[in-house]
Protein backbone atom coordinates (compact mmCIF):
# COMPACT_ATOMS: atom_id res chain seq x y z
CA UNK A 1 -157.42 163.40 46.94
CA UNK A 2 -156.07 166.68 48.07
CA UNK A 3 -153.20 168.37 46.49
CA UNK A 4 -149.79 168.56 48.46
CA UNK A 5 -146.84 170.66 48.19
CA UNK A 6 -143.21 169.55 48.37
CA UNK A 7 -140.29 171.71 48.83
CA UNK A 8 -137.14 170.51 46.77
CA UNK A 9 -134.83 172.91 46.87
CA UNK A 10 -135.76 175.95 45.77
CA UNK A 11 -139.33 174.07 43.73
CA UNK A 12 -141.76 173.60 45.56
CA UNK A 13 -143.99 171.25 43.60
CA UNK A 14 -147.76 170.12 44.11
CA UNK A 15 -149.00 167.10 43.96
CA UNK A 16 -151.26 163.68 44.45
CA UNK A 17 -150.39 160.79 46.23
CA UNK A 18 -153.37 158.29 45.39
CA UNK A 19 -152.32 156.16 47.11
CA UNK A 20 -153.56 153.04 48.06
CA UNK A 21 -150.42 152.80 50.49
CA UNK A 22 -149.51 149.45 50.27
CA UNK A 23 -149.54 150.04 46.32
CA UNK A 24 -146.01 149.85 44.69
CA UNK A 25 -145.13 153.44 44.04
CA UNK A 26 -145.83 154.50 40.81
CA UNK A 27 -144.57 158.33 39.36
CA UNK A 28 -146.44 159.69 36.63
CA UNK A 29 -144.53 162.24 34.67
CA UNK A 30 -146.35 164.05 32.37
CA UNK A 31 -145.66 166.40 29.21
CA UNK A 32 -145.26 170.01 28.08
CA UNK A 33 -146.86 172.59 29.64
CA UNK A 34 -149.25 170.05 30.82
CA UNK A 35 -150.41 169.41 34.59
CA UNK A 36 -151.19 166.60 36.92
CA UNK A 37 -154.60 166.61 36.20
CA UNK A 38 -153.74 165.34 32.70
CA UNK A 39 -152.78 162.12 33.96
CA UNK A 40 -156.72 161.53 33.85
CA UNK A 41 -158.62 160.30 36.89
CA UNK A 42 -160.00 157.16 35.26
CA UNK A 43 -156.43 156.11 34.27
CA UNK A 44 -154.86 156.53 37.09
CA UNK A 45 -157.67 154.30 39.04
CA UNK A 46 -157.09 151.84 36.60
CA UNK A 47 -153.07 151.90 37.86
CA UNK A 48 -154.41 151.69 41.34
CA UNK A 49 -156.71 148.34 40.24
CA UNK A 50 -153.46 147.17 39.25
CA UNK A 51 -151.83 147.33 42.68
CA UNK A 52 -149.79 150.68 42.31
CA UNK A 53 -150.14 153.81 44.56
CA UNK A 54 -149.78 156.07 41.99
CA UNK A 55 -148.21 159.52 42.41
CA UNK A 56 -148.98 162.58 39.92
CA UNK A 57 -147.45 166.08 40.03
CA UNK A 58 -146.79 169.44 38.26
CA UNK A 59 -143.76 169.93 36.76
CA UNK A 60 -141.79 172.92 37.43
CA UNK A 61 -143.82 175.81 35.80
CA UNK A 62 -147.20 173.75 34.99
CA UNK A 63 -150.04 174.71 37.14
CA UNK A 64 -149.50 174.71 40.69
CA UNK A 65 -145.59 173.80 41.00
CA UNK A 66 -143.24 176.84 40.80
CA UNK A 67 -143.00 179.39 38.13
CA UNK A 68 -139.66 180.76 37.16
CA UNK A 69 -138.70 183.91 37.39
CA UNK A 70 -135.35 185.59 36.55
CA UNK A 71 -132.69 183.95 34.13
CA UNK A 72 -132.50 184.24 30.46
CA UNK A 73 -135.76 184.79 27.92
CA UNK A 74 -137.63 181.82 26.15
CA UNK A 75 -135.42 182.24 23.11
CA UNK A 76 -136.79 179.30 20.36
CA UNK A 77 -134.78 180.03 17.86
CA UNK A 78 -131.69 180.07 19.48
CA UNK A 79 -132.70 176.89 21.04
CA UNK A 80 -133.80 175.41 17.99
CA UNK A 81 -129.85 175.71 17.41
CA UNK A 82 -128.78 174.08 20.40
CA UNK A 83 -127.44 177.13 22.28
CA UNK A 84 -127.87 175.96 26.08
CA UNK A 85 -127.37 179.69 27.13
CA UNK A 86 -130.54 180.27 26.48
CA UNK A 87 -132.45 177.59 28.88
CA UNK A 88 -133.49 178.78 32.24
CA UNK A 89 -133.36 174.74 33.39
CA UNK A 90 -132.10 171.49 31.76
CA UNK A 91 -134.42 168.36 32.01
CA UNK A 92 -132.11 167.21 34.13
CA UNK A 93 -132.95 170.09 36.84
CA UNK A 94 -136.66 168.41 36.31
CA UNK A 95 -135.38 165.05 36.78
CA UNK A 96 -133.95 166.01 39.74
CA UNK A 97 -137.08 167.37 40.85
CA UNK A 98 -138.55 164.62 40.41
CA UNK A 99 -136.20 162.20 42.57
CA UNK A 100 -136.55 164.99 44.89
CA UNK A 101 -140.17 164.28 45.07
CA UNK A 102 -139.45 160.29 46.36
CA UNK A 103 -136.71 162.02 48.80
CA UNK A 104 -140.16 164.23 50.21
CA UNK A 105 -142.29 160.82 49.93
CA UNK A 106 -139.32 159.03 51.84
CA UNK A 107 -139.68 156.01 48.78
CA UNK A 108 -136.61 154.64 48.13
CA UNK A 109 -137.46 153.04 43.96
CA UNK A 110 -140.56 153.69 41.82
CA UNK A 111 -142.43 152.51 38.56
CA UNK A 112 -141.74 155.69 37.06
CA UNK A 113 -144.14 156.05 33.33
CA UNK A 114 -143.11 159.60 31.36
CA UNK A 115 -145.62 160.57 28.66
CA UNK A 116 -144.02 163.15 25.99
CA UNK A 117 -141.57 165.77 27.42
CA UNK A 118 -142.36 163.62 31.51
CA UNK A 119 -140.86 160.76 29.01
CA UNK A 120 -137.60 162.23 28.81
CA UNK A 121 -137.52 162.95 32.22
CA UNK A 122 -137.93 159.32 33.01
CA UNK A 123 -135.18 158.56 30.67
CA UNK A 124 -133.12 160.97 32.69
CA UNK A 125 -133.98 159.67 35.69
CA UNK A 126 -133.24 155.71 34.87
CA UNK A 127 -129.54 157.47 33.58
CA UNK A 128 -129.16 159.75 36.69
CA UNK A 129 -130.53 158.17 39.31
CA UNK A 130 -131.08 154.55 38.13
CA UNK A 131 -130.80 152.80 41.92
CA UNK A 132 -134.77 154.96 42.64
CA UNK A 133 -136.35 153.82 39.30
CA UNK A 134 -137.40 150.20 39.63
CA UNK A 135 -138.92 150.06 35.69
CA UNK A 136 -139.41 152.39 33.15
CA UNK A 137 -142.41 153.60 30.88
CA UNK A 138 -141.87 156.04 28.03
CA UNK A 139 -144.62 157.22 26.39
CA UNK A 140 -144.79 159.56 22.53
CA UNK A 141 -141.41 160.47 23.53
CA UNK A 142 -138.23 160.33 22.18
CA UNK A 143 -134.16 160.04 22.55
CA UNK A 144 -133.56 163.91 21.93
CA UNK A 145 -132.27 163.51 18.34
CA UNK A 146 -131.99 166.64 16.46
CA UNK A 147 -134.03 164.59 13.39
CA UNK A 148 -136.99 163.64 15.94
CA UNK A 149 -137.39 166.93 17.83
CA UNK A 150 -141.26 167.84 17.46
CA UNK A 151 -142.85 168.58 14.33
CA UNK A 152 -143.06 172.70 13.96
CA UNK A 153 -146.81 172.62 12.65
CA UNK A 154 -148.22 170.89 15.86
CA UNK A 155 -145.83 172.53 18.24
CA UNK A 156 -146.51 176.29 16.78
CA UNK A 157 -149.85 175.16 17.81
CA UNK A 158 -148.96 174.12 21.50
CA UNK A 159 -146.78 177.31 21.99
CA UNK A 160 -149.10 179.66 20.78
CA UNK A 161 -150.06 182.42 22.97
CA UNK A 162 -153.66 181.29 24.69
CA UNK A 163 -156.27 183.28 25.04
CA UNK A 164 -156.40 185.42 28.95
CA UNK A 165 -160.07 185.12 28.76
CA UNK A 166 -161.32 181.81 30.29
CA UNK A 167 -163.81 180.38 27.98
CA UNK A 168 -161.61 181.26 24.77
CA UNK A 169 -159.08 179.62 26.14
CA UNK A 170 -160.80 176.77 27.04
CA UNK A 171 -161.80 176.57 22.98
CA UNK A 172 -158.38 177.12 21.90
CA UNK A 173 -157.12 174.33 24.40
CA UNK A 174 -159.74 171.95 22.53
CA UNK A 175 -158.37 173.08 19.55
CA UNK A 176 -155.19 172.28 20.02
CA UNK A 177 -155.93 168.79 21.66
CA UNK A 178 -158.05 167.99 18.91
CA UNK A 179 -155.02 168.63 16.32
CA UNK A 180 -152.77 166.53 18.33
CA UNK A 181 -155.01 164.15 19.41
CA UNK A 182 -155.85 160.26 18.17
CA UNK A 183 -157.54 160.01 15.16
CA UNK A 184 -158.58 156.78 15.55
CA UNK A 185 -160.19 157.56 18.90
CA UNK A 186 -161.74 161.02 18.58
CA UNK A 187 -162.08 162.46 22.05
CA UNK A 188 -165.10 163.69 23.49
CA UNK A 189 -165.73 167.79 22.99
CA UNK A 190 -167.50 168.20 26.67
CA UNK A 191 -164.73 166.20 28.39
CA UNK A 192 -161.83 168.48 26.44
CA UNK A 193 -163.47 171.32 27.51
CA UNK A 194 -163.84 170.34 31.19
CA UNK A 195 -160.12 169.45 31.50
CA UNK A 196 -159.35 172.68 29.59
CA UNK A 197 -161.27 174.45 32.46
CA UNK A 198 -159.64 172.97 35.12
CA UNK A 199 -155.98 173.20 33.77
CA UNK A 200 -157.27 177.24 33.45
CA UNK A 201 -158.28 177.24 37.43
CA UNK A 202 -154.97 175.82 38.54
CA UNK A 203 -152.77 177.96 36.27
CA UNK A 204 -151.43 178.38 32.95
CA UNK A 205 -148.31 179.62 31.84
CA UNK A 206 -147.62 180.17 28.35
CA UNK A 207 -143.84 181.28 29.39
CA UNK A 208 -143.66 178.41 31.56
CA UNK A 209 -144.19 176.50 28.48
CA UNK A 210 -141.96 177.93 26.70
CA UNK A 211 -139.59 177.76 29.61
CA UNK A 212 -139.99 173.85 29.50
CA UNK A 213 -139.70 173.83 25.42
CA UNK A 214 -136.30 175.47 25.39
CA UNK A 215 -135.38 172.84 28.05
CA UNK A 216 -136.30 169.94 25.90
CA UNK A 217 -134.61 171.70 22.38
CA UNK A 218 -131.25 172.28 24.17
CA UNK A 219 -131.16 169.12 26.08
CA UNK A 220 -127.72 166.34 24.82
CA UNK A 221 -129.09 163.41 23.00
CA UNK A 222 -129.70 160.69 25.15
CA UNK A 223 -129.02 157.54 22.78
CA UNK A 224 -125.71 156.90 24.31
CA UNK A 225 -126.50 157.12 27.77
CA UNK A 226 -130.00 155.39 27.14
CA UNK A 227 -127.33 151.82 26.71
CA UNK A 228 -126.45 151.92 30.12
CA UNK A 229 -130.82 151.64 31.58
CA UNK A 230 -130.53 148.88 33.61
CA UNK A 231 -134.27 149.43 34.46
CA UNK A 232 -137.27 147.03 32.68
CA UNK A 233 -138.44 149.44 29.84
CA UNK A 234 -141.29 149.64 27.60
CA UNK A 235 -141.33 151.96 25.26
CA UNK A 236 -145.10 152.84 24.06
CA UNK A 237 -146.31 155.22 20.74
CA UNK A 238 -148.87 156.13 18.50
CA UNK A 239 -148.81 155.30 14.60
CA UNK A 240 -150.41 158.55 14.07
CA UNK A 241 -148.37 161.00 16.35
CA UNK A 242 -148.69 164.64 14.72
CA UNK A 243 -146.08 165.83 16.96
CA UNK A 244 -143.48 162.85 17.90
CA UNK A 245 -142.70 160.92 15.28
CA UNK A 246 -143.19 157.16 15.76
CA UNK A 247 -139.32 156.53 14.50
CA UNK A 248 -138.49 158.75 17.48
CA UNK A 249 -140.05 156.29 20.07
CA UNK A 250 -138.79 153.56 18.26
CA UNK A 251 -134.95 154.83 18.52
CA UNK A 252 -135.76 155.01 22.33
CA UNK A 253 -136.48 151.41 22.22
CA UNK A 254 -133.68 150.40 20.23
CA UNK A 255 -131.10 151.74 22.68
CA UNK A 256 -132.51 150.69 25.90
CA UNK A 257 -131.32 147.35 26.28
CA UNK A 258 -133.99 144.48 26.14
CA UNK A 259 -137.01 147.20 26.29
CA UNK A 260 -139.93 146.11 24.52
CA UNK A 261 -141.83 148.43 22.20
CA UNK A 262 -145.53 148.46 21.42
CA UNK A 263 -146.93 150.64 19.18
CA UNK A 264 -151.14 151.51 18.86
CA UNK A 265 -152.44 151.97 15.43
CA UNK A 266 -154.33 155.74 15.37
CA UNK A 267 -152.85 156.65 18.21
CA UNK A 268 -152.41 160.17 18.30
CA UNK A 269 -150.48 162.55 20.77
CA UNK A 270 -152.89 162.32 23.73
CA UNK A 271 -153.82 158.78 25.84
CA UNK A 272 -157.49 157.59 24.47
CA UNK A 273 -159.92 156.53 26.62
CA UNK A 274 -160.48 153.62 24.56
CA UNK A 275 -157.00 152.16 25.49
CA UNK A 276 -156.28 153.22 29.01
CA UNK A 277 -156.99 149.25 30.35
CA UNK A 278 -154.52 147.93 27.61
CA UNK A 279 -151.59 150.85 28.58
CA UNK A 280 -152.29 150.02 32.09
CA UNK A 281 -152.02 146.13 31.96
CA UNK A 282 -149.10 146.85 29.82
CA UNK A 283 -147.31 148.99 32.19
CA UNK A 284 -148.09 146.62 34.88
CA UNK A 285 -146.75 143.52 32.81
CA UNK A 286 -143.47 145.86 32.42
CA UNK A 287 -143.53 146.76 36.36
CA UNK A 288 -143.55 142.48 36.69
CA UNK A 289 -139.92 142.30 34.70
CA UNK A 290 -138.60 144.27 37.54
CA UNK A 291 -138.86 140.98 39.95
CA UNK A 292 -140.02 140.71 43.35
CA UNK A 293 -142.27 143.23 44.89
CA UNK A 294 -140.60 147.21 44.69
CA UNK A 295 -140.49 148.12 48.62
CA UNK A 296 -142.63 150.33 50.20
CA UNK A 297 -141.99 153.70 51.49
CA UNK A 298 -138.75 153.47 53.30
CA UNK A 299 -135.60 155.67 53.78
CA UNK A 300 -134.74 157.36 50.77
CA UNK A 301 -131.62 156.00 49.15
């Protein structure tokens, strides 16, 4: 499928419709400093086996969306402390995007599945904009607790500086996926390093990264507002998460009202292989509580 570009306000954003057409619409919404292509082909045919015409894109800053420029410097520390000054963007300004996104698609509600950092966006956007998400999926994410923000060790190894050249960052990519990753379900080197390579073609920003980071470390816990989802939510983590605790994911579920939680022994920070046809029957099953059929493209409400 050939990449697209949206305009949305000043973003423009790329992505993938996948289509098929008739498919309810599904928005994928995925992590930090991560790109579309990490929603991996495979799964996201499994989504469309399960009657969804599933929609990926870049974030803001993540490969071929819009980089930032001007406003204040990544500052971690500071927004380690909370100090909002220092954030370029809030998540909201991404969840935003991403409702702008449906606007550009003219689709009126969508599934919409987070994973990680896209998982508080979702949140956001089942707060914000609750009449255009039709059921929720959050995935290794959390509520934006101070206690459950990521654990230092595995995100000093996300936010450090990459390599320029292309093959050593390709290696350090594997690296870092490989810390991060399942250890029940060890992922294969060759297929790392190929997804590595392509995230390197489209266009890596550390400081977009970083851009995205200080968005999630100054961003209001969401417990609170997380009562008032009136969206079908499941709420989906791995035993073994290096980086997101599974108590975070856990807190997510206890404040949603009636969301279910289901939690995969040895699952790490990534989505195995392995379990891609049990996540996608169980987003499906979750896409079900949300009652009759979610309309098709239409007017944007």
């Amino acid at each position: 499928m050939a990449e697209s570009f949206a305009q949305i306000g000043p973003i423009e954003l790329c992505f993938e419709d996948l289509g098929p057409a008739d498919g309810e619409p599904l928005l994928l919404v995925m992590g930090l400093g991560m790109q579309l292509i990490h929603w991996q082909d495979g799964f996201c045919e499994l989504l469309r086996e399960r009657g969804f015409r599933v929609i990926r894109f870049d974030n803001r800053d993540a490969g071929r969306s819009s980089k930032i420029s001007g406003g204040p410097r990544p500052n971690i520390a500071r927004a380690l402390v909370g100090d909002r000054r220092v954030a370029a963007y809030s998540l909201s300004d991404m969840a935003r995007d991403a409702v702008g996104l449906l606007d550009h698609l003219e689709i009126e509600r969508a599934h919409v599945v987070g994973a990680s950092m896209g998982g508080m966006i979702a949140q956001l956007m089942a707060i914000e904009h609750r009449r255009r998400v039709a059921s929720l999926c959050s995935i290794m994410s959390s509520a934006g607790r101070r206690r459950d923000l990521p654990r230092l060790r595995a995100l000093g190894a996300l936010l450090a500086r990459p390599p320029r050249d292309r093959e050593r960052f390709v290696e350090h990519m594997v690296k870092v996926f490989r810390m991060i990753g399942s250890p029940a379900y060890p992922p294969d080197p060759e297929r790392l390093r190929e997804l590595a390579g392509r995230a390197y073609d489209r266009g890596f920003s550390s400081a977009g990264t970083a851009r995205q980071l200080v968005a999630i470390l100054t961003a209001p816990a969401r417990v609170r507002a997380l009562r008032t989802v009136e969206a079908p939510t499941l709420v989906i983590h791995g035993s073994a998460d290096p980086l997101v605790r599974p108590r975070a994911g856990r807190a997510v579920a206890v404040a949603v009202p009636a969301a279910r939680y289901l939690e995969f022994a040895g699952m790490g920070h990534d989505l195995p292989e392995p379990l891609w046809p049990e996540l996608a029957d169980q987003i499906a099953a979750n896409a079900r509580r949300a009652g009759p059929r979610v309309g098709l493209s239409s007017a944007a409400a």
